[in-house]
Protein backbone atom coordinates (compact mmCIF):
# COMPACT_ATOMS: atom_id res chain seq x y z
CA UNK A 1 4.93 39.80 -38.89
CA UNK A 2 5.43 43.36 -37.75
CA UNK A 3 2.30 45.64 -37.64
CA UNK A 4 1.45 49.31 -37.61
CA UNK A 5 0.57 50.75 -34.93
CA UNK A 6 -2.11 53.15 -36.74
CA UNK A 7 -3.34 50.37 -38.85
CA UNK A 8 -6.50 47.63 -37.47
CA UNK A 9 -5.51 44.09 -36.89
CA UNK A 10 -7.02 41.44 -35.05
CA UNK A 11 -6.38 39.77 -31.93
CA UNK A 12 -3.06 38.07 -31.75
CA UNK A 13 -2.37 35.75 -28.27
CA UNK A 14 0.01 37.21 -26.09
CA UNK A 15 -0.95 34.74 -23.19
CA UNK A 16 -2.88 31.77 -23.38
CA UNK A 17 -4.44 29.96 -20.01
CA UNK A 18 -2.25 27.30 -18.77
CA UNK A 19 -4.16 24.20 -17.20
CA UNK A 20 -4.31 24.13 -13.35
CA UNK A 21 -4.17 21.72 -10.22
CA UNK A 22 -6.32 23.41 -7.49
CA UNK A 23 -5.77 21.59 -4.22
CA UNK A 24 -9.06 21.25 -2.29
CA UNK A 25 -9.11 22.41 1.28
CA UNK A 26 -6.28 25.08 0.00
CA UNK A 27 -6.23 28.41 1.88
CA UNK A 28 -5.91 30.15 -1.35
CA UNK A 29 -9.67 30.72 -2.53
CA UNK A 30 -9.80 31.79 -5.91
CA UNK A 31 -8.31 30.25 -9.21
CA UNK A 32 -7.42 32.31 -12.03
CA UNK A 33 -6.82 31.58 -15.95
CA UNK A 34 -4.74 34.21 -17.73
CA UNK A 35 -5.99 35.01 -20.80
CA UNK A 36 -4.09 38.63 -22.62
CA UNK A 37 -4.24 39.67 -27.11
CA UNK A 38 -2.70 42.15 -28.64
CA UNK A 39 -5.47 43.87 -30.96
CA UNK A 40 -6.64 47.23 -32.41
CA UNK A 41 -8.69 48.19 -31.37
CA UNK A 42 -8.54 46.43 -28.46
CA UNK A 43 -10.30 42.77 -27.97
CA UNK A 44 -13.09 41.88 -25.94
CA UNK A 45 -13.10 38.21 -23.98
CA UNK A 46 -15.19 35.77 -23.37
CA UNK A 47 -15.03 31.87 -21.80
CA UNK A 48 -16.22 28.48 -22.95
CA UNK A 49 -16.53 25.61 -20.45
CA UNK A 50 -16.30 22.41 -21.95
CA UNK A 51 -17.22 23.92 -25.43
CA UNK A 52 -19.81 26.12 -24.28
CA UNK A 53 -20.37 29.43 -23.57
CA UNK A 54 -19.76 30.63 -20.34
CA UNK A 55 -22.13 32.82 -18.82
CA UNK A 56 -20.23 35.21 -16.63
CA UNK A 57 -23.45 36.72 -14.92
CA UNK A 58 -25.06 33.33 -14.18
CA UNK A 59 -22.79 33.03 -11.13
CA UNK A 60 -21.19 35.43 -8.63
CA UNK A 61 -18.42 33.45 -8.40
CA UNK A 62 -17.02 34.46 -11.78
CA UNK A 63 -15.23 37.32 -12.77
CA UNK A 64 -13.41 38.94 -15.59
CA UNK A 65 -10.48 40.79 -14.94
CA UNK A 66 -9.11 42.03 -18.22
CA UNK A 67 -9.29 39.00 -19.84
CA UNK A 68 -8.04 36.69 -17.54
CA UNK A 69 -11.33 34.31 -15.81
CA UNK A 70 -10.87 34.63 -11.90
CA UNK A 71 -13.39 31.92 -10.19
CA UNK A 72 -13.79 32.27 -6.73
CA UNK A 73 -14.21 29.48 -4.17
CA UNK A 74 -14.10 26.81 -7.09
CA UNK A 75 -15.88 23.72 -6.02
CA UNK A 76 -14.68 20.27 -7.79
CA UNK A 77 -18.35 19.45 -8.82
CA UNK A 78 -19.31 22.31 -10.89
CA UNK A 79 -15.70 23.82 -12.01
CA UNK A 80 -13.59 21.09 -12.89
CA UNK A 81 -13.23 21.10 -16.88
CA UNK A 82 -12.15 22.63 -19.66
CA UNK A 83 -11.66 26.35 -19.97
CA UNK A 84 -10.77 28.42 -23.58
CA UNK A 85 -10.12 31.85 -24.21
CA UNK A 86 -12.09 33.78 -27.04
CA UNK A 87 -10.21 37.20 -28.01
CA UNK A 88 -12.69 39.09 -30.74
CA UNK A 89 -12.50 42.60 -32.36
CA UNK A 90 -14.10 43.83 -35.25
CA UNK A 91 -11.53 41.97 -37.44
CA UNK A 92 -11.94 38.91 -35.99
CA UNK A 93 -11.76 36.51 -33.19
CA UNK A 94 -9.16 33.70 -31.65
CA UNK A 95 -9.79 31.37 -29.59
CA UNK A 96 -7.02 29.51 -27.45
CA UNK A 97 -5.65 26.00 -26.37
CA UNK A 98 -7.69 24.36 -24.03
CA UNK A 99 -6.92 24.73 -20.48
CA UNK A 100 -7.62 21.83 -17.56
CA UNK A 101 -8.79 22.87 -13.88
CA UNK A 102 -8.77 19.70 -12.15
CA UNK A 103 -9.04 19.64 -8.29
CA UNK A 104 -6.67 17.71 -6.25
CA UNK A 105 -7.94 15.93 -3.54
CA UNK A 106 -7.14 13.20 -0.44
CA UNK A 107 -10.09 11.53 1.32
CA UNK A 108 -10.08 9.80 4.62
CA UNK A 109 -9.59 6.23 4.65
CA UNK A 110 -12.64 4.29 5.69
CA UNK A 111 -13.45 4.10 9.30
CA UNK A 112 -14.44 0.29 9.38
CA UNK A 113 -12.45 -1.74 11.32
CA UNK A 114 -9.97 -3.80 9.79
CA UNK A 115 -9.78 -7.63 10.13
CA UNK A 116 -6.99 -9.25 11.75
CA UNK A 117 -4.18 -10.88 9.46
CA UNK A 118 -2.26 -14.51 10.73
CA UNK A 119 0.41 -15.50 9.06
CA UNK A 120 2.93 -18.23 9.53
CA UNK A 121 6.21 -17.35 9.80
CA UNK A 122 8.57 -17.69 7.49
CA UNK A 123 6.01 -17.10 4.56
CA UNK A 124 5.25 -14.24 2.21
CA UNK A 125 2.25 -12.22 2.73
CA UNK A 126 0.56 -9.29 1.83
CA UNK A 127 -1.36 -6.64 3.65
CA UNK A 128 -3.48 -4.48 1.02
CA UNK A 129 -3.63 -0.71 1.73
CA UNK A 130 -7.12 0.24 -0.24
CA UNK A 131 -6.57 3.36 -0.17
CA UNK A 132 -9.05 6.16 -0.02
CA UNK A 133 -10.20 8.62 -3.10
CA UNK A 134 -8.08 10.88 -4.64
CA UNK A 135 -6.06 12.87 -7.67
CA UNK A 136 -3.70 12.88 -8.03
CA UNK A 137 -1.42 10.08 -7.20
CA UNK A 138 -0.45 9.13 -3.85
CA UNK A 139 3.25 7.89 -2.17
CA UNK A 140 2.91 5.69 0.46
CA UNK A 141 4.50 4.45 3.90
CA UNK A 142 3.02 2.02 6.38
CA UNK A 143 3.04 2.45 9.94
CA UNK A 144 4.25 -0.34 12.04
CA UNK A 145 2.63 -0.48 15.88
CA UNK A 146 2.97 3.25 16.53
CA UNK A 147 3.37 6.63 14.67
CA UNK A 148 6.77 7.50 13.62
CA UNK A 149 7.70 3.79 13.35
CA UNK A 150 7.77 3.39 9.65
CA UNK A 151 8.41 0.11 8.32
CA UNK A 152 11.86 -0.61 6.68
CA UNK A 153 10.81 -0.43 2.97
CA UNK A 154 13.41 -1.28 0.46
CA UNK A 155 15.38 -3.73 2.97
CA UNK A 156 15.31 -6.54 0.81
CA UNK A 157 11.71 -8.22 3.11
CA UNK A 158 9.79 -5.31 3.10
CA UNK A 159 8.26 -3.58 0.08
CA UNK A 160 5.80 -1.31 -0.38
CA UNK A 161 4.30 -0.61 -3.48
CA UNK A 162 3.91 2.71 -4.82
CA UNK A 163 0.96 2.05 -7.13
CA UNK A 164 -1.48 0.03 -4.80
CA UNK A 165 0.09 1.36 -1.22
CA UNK A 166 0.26 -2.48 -0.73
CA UNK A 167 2.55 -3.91 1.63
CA UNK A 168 4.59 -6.89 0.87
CA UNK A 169 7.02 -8.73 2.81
CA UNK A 170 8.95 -11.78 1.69
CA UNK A 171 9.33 -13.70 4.64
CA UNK A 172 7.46 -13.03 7.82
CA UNK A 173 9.00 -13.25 11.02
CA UNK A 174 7.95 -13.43 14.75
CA UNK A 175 8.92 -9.87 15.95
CA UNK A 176 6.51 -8.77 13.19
CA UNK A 177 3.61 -9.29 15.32
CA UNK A 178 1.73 -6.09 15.62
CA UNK A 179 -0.35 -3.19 14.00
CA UNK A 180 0.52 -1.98 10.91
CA UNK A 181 -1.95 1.03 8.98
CA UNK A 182 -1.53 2.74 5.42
CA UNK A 183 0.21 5.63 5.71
CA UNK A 184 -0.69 7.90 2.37
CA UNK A 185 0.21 11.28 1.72
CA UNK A 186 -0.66 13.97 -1.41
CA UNK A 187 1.56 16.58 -2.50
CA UNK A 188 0.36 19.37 -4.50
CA UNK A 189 2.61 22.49 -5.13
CA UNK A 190 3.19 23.17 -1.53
CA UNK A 191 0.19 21.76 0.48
CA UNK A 192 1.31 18.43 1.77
CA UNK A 193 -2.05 16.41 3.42
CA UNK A 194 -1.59 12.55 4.83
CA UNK A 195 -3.68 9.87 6.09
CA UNK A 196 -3.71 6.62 7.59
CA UNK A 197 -6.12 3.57 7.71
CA UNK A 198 -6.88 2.21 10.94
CA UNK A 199 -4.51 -0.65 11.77
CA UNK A 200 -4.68 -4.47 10.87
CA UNK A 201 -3.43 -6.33 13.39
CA UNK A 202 -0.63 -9.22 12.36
CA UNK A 203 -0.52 -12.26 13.93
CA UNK A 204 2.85 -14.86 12.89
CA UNK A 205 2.71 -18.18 13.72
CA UNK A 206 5.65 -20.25 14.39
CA UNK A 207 6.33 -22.47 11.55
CA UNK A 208 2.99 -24.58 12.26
CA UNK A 209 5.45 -27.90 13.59
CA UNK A 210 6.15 -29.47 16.74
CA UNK A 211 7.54 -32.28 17.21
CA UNK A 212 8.01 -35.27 20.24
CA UNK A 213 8.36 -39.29 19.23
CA UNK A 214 6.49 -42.25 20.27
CA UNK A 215 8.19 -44.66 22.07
CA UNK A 216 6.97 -48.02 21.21
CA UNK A 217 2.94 -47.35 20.72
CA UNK A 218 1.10 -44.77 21.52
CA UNK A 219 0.27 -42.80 23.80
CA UNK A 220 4.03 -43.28 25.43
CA UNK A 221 6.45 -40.42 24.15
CA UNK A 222 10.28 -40.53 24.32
CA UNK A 223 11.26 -38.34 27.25
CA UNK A 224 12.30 -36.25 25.21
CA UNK A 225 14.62 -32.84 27.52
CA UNK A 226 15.66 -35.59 30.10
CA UNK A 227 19.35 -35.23 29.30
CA UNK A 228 20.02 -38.38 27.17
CA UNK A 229 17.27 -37.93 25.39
CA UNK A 230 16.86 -34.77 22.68
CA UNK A 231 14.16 -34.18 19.58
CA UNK A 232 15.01 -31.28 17.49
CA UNK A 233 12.47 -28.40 16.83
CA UNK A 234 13.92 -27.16 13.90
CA UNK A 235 14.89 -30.56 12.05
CA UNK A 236 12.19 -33.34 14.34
CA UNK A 237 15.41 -35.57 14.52
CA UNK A 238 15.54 -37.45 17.66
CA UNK A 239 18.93 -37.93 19.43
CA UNK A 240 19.87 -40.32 21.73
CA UNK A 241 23.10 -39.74 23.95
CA UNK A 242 23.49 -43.34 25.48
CA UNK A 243 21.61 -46.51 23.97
CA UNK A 244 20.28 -48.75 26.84
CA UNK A 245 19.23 -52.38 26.32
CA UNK A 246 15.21 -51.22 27.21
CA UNK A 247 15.23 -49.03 24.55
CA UNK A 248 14.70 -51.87 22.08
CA UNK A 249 11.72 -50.99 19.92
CA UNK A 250 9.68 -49.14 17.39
CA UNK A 251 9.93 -45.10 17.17
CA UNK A 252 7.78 -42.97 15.18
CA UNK A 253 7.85 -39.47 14.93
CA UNK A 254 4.87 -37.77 15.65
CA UNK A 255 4.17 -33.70 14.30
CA UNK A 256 1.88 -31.71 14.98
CA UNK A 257 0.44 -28.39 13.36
CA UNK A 258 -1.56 -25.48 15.33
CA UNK A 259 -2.81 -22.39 13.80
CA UNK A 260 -5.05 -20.47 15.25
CA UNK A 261 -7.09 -22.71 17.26
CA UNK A 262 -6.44 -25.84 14.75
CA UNK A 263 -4.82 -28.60 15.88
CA UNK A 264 -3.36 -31.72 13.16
CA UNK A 265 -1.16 -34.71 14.14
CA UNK A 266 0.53 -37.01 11.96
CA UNK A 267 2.93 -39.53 12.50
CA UNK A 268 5.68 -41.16 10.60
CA UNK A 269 6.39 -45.18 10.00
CA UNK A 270 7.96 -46.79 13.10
CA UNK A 271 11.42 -46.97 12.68
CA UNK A 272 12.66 -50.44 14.64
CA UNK A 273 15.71 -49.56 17.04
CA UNK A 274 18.10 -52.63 17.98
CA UNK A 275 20.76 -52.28 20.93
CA UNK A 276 23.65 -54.47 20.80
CA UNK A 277 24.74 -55.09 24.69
CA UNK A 278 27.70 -52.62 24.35
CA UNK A 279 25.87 -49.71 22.95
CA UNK A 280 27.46 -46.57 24.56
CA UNK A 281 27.45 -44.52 21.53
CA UNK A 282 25.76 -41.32 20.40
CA UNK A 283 23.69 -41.72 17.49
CA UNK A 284 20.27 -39.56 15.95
CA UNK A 285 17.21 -40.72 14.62
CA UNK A 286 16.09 -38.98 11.30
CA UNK A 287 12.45 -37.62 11.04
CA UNK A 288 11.42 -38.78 7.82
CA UNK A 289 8.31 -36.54 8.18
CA UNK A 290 7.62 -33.76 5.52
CA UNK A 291 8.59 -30.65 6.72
CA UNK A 292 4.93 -28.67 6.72
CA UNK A 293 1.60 -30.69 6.99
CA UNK A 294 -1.72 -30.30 4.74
């Protein structure tokens, strides 16, 4: 509604204080809330902090300029809250929306040392980022053996996750061996601040197996790399290029697993080989061992 300009009216908003994200360590040292009413005659202000009155002369770091609340140096601990406007003349007072000062903030990440992760390769794994305190949210990179050597996120094995910073990968692999650390970073208006954890350091495993076949009882092995003889690292099949007469016998084959400093052996049924006296042929034996051990 229009008003006179000789007649008395209260305070009417103009501006109202908008809610703020201060980032901490930010060269700019003062915050301010706007706070501006149209009134005749003209309005006084005051401030409530989280419902209560504010007490302008209680701390040197407050001032009121018109009516907007300039706070100087704010400090997370004692100024983040919630800030309101009260416009009053003698015909009456308003007071406005409720305004947020929150601090934005990125700690360090712990300095403990981080304990090493061994994997076997070609299995999933995870290496968690636990990142450090802060507001608001984070995005997150990891660094693989040395700074700028990001990780290939997004490649189809690699993924990190934007809520926990926690790196997955789908299958690892034996180039993967090395450090890896959290790489986090805040953005705030336009103060960018990043961090990183200190390094875990992957270990991969080959697939846990290897494989060689006993020749008739133990502890006497095929001889296995001799050039008629052959037993597959990938598969544990033995193959035999030219069947002799003295090869006449049981076979087992014989796995074993090592991780870390963990050695298991297993070994299969014998399988009973028969050579007929013209046996120049190329033939395999199957490894009818499970694939991983337990």
């Amino acid at each position: 509604p229009s008003i006179s300009m000789g007649s008395s009216y209260g305070p009417v908003f103009e501006e109202q204080p908008s809610s703020v994200l201060f980032p901490e360590g930010s060269a700019e040292e003062k915050v301010t809330l706007s706070c501006r009413a149209r009134a005749n005659p003209s309005a006084s202000y005051r401030w409530k902090m989280n419902g209560t009155d504010l007490r302008l002369d209680s701390d040197p770091r407050y001032s009121l300029m018109a009516g907007n609340l300039v706070i100087n140096t704010p400090v997370r601990a004692r100024d983040s809250g919630s800030y309101q406007c009260l416009a009053t003349n003698p015909s009456g007072t308003v007071i406005s929306r409720e305004a947020l000062l929150r601090f934005g903030y990125l700690h360090e990440f712990s300095p403990d040392e981080r304990s090493p992760l061994t994997v076997t390769e070609g299995v999933g794994f995870t290496i968690p980022c636990n990142p450090p305190q802060h507001y608001p949210g984070l995005s997150y990179r990891w660094l693989q053996k040395e700074f700028p050597e990001f990780v290939p996120a997004g490649n189809g094995r690699w993924f990190v996750s934007q809520v926990t910073g926690n790196l997955y990968v789908a299958r690892a692999d034996l180039p993967d061996v090395g450090n890896y650390s959290c790489f986090a970073t805040s953005r705030i208006d336009f103060i960018t601040k990043s961090v990183f954890s200190k390094a875990t350091l992957l270990r991969v495993n080959s697939d846990g197996l290897s494989y060689r076949w006993l020749q008739k009882e133990f502890p006497e092995f095929v001889p296995a790399g001799n050039g008629r003889w052959f037993v597959s690292q990938v598969t544990g099949n033995l193959y035999v290029a030219r069947a002799d007469l003295p090869d006449v016998g049981n076979y087992s084959c014989f796995a074993t697993s090592r991780i870390d400093f963990i050695t298991k052996s297993v070994f299969s049924k014998a399988t009973l080989l028969r050579v007929n006296s013209d046996g120049q042929n190329t033939f395999p034996y199957r490894n009818t061992h499970p694939s991983s051990l337990t």
